[in-house]
Protein backbone atom coordinates (compact mmCIF):
# COMPACT_ATOMS: atom_id res chain seq x y z
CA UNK A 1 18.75 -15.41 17.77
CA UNK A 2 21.01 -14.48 14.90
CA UNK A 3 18.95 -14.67 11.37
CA UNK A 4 20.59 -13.70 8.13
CA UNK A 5 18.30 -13.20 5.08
CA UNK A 6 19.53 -14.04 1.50
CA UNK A 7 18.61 -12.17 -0.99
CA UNK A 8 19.83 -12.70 -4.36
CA UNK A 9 17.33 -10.88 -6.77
CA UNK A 10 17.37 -8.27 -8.96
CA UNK A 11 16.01 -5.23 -6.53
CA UNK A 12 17.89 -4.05 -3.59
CA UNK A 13 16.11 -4.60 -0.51
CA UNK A 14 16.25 -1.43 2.02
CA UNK A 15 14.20 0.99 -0.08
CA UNK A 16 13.57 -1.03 -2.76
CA UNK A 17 10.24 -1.78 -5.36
CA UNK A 18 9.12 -5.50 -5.81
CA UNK A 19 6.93 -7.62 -3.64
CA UNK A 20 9.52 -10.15 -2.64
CA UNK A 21 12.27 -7.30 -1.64
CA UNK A 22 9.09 -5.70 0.45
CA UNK A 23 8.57 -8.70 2.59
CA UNK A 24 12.45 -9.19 3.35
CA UNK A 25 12.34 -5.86 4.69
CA UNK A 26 9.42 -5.78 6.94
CA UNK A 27 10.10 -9.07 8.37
CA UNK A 28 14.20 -8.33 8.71
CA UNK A 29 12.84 -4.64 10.48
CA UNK A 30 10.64 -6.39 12.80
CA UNK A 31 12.62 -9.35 13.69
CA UNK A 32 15.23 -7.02 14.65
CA UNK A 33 12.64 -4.85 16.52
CA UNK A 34 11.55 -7.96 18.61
CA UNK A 35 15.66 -8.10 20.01
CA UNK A 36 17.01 -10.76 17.79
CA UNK A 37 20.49 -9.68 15.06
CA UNK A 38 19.16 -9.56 11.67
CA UNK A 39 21.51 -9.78 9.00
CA UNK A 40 20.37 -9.38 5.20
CA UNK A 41 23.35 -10.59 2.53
CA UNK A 42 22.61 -9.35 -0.74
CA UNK A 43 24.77 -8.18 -3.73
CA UNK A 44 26.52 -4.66 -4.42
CA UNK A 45 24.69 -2.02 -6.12
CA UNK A 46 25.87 1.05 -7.43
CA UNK A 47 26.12 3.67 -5.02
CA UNK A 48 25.64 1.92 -1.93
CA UNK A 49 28.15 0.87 1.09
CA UNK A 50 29.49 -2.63 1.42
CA UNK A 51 27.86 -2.14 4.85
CA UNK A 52 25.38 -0.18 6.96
CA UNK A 53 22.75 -0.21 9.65
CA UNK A 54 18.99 0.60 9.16
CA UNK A 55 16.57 0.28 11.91
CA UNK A 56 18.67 -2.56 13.55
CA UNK A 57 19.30 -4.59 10.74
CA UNK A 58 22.55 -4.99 9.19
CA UNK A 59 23.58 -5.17 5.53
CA UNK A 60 26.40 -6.91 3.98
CA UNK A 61 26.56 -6.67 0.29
CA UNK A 62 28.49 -8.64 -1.79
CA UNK A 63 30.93 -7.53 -4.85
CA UNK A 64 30.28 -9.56 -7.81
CA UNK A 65 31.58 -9.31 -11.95
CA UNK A 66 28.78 -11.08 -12.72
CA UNK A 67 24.92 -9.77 -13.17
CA UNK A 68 23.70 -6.21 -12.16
CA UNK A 69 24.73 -3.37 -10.23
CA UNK A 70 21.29 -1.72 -10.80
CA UNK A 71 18.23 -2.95 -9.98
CA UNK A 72 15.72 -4.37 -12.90
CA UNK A 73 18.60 -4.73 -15.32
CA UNK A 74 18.21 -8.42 -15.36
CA UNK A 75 15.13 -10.13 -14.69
CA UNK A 76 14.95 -13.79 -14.39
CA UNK A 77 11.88 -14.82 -15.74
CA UNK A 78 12.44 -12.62 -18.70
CA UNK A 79 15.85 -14.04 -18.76
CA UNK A 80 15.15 -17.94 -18.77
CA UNK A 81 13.09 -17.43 -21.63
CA UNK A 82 15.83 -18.19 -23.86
CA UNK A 83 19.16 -20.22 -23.41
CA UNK A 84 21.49 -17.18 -23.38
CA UNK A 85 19.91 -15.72 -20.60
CA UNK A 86 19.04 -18.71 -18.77
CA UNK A 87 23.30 -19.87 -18.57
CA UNK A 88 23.65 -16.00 -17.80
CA UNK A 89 21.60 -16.18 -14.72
CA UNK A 90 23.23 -19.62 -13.66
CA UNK A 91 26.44 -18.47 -13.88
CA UNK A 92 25.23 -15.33 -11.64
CA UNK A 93 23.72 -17.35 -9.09
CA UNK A 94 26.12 -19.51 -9.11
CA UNK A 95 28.54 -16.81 -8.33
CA UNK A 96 26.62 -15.26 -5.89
CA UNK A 97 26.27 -18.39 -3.71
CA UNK A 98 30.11 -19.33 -4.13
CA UNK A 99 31.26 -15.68 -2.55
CA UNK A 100 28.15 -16.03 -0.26
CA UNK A 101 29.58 -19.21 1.45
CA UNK A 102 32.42 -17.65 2.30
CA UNK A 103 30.56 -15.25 3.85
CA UNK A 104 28.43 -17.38 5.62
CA UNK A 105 31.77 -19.16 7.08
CA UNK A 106 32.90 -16.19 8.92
CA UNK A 107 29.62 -14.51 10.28
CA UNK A 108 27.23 -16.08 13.26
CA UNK A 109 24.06 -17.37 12.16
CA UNK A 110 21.40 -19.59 14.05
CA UNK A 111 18.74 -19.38 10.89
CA UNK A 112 19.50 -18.94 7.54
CA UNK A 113 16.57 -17.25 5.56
CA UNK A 114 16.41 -17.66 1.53
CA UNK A 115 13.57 -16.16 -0.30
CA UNK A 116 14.36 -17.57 -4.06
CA UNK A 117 15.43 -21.28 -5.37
CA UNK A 118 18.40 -19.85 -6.84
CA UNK A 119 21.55 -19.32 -5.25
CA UNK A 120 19.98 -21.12 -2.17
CA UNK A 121 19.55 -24.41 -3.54
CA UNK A 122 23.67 -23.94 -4.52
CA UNK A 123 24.28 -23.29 -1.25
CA UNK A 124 21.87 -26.30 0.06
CA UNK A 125 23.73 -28.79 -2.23
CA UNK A 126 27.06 -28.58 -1.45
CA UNK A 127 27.01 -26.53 2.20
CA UNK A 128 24.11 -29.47 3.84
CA UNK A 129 25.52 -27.58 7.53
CA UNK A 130 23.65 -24.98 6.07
CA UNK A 131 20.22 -26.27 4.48
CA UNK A 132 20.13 -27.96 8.00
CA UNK A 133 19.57 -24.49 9.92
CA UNK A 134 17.93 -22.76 6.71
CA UNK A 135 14.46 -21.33 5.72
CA UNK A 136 12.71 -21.19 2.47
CA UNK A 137 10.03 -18.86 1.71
CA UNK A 138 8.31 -19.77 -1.37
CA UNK A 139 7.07 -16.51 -2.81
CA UNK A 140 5.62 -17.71 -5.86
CA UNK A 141 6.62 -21.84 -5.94
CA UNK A 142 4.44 -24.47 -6.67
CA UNK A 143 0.68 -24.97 -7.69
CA UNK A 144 -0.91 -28.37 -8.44
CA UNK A 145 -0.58 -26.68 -11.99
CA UNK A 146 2.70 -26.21 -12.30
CA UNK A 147 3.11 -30.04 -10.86
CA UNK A 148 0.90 -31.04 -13.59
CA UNK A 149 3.20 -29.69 -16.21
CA UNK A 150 6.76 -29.54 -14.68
CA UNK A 151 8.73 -32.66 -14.17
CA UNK A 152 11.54 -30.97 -12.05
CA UNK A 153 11.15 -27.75 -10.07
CA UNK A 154 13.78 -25.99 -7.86
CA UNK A 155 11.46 -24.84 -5.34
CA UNK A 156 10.28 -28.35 -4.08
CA UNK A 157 14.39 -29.17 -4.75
CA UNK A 158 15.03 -26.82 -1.94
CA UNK A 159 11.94 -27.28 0.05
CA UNK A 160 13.54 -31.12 0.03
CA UNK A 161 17.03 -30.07 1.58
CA UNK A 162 16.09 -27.19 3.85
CA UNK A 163 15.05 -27.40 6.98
CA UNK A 164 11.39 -25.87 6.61
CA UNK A 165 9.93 -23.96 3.73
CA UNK A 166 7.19 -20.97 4.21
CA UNK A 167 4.57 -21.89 1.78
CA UNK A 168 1.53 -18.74 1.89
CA UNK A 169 -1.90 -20.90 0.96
CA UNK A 170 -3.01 -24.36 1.61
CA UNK A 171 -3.04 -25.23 -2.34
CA UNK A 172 1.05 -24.40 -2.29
CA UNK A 173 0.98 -26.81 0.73
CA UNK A 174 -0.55 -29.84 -1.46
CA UNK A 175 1.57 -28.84 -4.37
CA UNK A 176 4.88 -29.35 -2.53
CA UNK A 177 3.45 -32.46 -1.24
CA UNK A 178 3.17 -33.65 -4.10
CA UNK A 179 6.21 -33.01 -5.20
CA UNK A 180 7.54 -35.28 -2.14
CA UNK A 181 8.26 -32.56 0.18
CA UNK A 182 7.63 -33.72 4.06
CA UNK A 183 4.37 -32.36 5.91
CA UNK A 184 6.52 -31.50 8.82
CA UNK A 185 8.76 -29.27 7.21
CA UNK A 186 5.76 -27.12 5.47
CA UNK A 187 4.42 -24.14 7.07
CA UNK A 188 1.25 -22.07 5.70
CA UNK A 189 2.09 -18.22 6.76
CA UNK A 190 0.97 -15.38 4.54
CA UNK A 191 2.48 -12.07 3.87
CA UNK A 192 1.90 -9.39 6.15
CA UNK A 193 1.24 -5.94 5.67
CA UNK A 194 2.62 -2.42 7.04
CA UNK A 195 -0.72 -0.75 8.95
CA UNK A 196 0.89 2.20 9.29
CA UNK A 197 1.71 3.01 6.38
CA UNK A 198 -1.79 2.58 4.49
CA UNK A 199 -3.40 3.86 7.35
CA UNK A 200 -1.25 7.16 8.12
CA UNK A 201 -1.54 8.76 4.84
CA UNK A 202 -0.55 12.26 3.39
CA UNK A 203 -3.47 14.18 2.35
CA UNK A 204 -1.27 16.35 0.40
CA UNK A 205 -0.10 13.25 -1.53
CA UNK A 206 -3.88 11.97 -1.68
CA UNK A 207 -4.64 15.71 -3.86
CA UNK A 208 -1.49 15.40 -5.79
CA UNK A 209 -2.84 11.71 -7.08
CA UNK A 210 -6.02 13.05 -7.73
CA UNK A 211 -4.94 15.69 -9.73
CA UNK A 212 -2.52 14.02 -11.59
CA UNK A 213 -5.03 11.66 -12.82
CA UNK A 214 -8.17 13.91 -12.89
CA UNK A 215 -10.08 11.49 -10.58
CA UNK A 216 -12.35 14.13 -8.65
CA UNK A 217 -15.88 13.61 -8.65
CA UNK A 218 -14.96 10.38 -9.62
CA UNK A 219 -15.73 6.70 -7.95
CA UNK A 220 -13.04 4.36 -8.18
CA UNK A 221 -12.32 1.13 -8.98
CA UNK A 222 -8.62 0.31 -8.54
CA UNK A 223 -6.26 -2.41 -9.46
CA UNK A 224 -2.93 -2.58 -8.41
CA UNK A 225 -0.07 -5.17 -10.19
CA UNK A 226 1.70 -5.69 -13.00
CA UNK A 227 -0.39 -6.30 -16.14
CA UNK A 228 0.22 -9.84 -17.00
CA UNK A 229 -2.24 -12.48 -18.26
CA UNK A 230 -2.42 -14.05 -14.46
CA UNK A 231 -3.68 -10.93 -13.07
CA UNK A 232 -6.61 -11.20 -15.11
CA UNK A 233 -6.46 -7.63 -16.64
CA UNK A 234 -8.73 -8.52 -20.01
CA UNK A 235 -10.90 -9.74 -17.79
CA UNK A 236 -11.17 -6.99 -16.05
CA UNK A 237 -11.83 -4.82 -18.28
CA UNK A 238 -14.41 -6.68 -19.94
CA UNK A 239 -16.00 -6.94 -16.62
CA UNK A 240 -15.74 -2.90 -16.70
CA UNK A 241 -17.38 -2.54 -19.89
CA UNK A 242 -20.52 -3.70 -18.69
CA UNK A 243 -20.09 -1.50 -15.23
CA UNK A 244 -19.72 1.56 -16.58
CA UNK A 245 -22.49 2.25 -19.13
CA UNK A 246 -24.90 3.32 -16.00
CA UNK A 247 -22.87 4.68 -13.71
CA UNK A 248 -20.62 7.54 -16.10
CA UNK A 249 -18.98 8.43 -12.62
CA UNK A 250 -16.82 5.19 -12.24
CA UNK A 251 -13.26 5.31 -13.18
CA UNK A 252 -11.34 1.76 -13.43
CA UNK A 253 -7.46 3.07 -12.43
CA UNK A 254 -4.92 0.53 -13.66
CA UNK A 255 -1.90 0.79 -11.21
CA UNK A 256 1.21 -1.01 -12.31
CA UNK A 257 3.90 -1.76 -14.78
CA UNK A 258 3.28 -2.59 -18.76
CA UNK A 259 6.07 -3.71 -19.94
CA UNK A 260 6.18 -7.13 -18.37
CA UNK A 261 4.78 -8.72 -21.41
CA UNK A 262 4.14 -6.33 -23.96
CA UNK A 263 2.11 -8.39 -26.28
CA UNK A 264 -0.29 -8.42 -23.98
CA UNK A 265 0.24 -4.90 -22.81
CA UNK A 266 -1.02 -4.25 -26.22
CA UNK A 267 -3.86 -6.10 -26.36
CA UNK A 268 -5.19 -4.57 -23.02
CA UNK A 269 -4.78 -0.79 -24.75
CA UNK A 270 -6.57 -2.03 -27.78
CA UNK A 271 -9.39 -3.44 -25.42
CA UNK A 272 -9.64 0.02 -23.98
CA UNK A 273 -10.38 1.48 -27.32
CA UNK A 274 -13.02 -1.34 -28.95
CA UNK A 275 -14.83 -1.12 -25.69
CA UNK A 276 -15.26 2.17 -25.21
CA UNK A 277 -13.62 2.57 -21.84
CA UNK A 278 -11.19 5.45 -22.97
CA UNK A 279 -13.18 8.00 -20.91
CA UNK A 280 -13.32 5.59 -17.63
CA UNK A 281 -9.54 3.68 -17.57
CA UNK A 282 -6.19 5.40 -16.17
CA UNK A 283 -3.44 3.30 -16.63
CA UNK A 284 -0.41 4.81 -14.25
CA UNK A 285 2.10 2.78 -15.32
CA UNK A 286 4.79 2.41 -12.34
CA UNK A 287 4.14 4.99 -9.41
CA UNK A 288 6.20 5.89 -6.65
CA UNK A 289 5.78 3.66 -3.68
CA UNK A 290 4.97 6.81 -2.14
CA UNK A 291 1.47 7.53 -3.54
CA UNK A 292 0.28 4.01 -3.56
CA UNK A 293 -0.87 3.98 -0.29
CA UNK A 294 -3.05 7.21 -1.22
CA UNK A 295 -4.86 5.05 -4.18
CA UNK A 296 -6.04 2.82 -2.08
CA UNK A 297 -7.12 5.63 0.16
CA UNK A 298 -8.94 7.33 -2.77
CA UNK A 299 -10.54 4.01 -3.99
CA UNK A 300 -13.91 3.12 -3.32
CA UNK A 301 -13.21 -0.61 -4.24
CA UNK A 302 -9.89 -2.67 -4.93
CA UNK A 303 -10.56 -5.23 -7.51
CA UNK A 304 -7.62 -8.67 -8.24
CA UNK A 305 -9.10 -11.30 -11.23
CA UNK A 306 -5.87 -13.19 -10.63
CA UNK A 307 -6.03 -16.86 -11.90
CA UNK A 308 -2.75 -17.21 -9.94
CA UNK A 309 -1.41 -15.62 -6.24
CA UNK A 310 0.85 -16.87 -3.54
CA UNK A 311 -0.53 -14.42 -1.14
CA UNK A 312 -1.27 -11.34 -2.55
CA UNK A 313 0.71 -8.51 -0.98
CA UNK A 314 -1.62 -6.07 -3.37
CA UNK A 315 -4.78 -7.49 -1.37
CA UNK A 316 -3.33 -7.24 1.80
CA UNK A 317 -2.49 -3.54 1.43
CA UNK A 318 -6.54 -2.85 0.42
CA UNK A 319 -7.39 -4.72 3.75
CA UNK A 320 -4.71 -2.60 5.45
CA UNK A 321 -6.50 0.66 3.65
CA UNK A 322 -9.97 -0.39 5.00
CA UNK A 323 -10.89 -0.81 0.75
CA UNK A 324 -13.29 -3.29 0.27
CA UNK A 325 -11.62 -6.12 -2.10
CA UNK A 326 -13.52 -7.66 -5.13
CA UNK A 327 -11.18 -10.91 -5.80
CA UNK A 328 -11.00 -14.81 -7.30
CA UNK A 329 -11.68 -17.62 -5.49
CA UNK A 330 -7.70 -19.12 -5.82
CA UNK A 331 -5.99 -20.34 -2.41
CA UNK A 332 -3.76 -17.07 -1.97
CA UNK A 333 -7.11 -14.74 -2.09
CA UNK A 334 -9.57 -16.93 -0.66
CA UNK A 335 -7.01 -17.06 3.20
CA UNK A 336 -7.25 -13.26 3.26
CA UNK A 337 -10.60 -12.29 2.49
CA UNK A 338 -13.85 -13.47 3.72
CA UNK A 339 -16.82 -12.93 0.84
CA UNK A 340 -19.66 -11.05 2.35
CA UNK A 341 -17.72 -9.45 5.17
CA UNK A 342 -14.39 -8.02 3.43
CA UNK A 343 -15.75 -7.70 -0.15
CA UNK A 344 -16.98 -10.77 -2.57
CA UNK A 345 -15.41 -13.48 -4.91
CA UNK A 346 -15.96 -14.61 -7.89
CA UNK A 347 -14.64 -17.79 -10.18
CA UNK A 348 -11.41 -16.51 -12.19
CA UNK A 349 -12.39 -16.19 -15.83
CA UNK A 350 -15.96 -15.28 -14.66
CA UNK A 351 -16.74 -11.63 -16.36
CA UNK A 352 -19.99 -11.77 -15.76
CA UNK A 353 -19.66 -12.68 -11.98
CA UNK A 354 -17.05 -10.27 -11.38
CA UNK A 355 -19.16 -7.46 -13.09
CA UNK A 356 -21.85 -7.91 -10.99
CA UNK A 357 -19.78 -8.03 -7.85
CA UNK A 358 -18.56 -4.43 -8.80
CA UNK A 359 -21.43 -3.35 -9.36
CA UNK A 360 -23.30 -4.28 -7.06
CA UNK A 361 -20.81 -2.88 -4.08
CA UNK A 362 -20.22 0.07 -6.00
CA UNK A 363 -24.11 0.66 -5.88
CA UNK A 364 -24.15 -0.12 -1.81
CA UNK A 365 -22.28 2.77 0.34
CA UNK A 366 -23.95 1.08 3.63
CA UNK A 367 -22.15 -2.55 2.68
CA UNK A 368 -18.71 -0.91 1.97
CA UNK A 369 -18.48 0.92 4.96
CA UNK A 370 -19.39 -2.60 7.35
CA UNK A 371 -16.64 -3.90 5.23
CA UNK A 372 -14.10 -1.83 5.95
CA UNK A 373 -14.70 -1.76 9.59
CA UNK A 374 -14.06 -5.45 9.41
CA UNK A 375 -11.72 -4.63 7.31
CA UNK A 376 -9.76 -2.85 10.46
CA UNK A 377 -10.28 -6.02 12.21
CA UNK A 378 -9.04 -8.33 9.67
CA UNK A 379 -5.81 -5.99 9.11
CA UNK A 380 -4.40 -6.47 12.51
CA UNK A 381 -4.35 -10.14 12.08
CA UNK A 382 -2.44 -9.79 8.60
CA UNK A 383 -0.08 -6.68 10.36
CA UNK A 384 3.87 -7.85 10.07
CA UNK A 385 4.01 -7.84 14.11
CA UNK A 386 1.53 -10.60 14.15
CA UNK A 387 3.27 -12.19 10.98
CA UNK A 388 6.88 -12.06 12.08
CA UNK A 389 5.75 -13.65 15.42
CA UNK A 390 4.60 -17.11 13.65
CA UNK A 391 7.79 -16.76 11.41
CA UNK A 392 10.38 -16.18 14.74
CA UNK A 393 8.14 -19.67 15.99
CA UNK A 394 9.66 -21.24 12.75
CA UNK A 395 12.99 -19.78 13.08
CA UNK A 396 12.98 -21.25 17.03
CA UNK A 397 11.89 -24.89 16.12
CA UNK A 398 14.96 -24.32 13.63
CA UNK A 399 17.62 -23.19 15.81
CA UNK A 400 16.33 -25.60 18.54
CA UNK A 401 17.67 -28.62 16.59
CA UNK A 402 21.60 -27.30 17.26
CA UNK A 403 23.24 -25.41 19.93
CA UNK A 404 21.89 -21.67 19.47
CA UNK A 405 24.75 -19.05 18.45
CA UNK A 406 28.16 -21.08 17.66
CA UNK A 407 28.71 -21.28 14.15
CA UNK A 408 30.11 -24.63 12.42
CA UNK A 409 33.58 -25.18 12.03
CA UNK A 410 35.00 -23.87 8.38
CA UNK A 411 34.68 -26.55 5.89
CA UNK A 412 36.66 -27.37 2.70
């Protein structure tokens, strides 16, 4: 098969940082390592070809004078928050879609892979030969929330017009349901995980991260995300407060941007200092995707409060690392981890709960080490081999509808 991924964010997505640009990647690299052309079209950046090859797949990247040439310069949801920068990233989009048909009109393609509402619902409105042979991967999307308190939303919009959407829990699944979406054209498939790379790791780097954050002697507790009110940071910490006080060893390490939402940045620092937890929080800010795999090597627990997850690509990695996971019981947590045999769950919002999950498997070497030999179990099932296979079964039952390989006559 020929598939082409779309990409129009705001990261690059061959060496890139971002969850979404991540998965592109790993599924393009082993789609292509399975024998099928992999294309990804995405938009120029500074300093790289219009063109080039790695590991099999093949980039084309597309000149625009509208939006970014660097990555992170312009971030949607930052961006929608007010009316200049919503019309800023509609005319972008917009742009990027228009110069991306033409594109699309001169290469072969037998599935068409999107991974955000934006330029591909353009493309699904006025190019229908093309929502007919594309996939949509909802990376965030819908949540019987969201359908509560949105009238219109551009995910289900394109779920509607292309030919099957990737949802990654069962509560996405309802949500788009919902929102009038067919059965048929939903599939549940979470994100997969690199084993290699979380199980293959540097010792050097592994030293470097605990020196640079004077974590030796310590016990861990790690968190890995951006700090934003979904992630359940405050939470978190509150939950730490009550951890600490007996066990003076235990370090909470915050991994992950602040300046998301810095309001709330702010209140997490001042939580540090009217709890007390100065001596027992690290907050990294970003890190090099290079040392992340060794914190999850050096932690003795990975801990996610999230009220919200699609499928958390943050928990996968700690099942990858053999780290036993303390998460929420949400859809996009609950599909990865199995309490009592990968690590436990607790309500979101639940302090209490969640403190005594921590502390309880920080207290219990012989349970954490049965975890994480399930854990090596569990990781082969969520490895992007087995992944890519169920999303190459999607991309068959696409190309299956039309004759395989011969592109559509040009349209006006």
């Amino acid at each position: 098969m020929n598939v082409l991924h779309l990409y129009d964010g705001h990261e690059k997505v061959f060496e890139g940082r971002g969850s979404v640009p991540n998965v592109v990647w790993n599924l393009a690299r082993e789609t292509a390592a399975r024998g099928h052309e992999v294309t990804v079209l995405e938009r120029q950046w500074d300093g790289l070809p219009e063109r080039s090859v790695h590991e099999g797949v093949r980039f084309e990247r597309i000149p625009l004078r509208t939006g970014p040439t660097e990555p992170w310069e312009q971030i949607p949801y930052e961006m929608v928050s007010s009316p200049r920068g919503a019309a800023t990233l509609l005319l972008d989009r917009t742009n990027f879609a228009a110069r991306a048909l033409s594109r699309l009109r001169e290469l072969e393609f037998d599935v068409v892979h999107v991974h955000l509402p934006f330029a591909g619902n353009v493309l699904a409105t006025v190019a229908p030969w093309i929502a007919n042979r594309m996939v949509y991967t909802a990376h965030i999307g819908e949540t019987e929330t969201r359908v509560r308190e949105t009238r219109f939303s551009p995910d289900a919009y394109l779920a509607r017009r292309a030919a099957r959407t990737i949802v990654l829990n069962p509560e996405m699944r309802s949500a788009f349901e919902s929102r009038g979406v067919a059965a048929e054209k939903l599939a549940v498939i979470p994100n997969g995980v690199d084993i290699d790379r979380f199980q293959q790791v540097d010792p050097g780097v592994c030293e470097q991260v605990r020196v640079e954050h004077d974590l030796e002697g310590s016990r861990i507790v790690l968190f890995v995300g951006t700090v934003t009110p979904r992630k359940g940071v405050v939470e978190l910490l509150r939950a730490a407060a009550q951890v600490v006080g007996p066990r003076p060893d235990v370090r909470l390490v915050i991994v992950g941007k602040m300046d998301m939402e810095p309001t709330y940045a702010d209140e997490v620092r001042d939580l540090i200092d009217t709890t007390g937890l100065s001596e027992h929080v690290v907050l990294t800010g970003f890190v090099p995707d290079e040392q992340i795999p060794a914190f999850y090597r050096l932690a003795d627990l990975f801990v996610l409060p999230s009220y919200e997850e699609g499928s958390s690509i943050a928990v996968t990695e700690a099942i990858a690392s053999g780290t036993p996971v303390v998460g929420t019981t949400i859809d996009g947590i609950v599909q990865q981890i199995d309490p009592g045999v990968h690590g436990r769950l607790v309500d979101p919002g639940d302090i209490d709960g969640l403190a005594t999950a921590l502390a309880e498997l920080l207290d219990d070497g012989a349970e954490r080490e049965a975890m994480a030999r399930a854990l090596e179990r569990r990781a082969d099932e969520l490895s992007w081999e087995h992944i890519a296979e169920r999303i190459v079964s999607v991309y068959r039952d696409v190309s299956g509808q039309r004759n395989v390989g011969i592109r559509p006559e040009v349209r006006s």
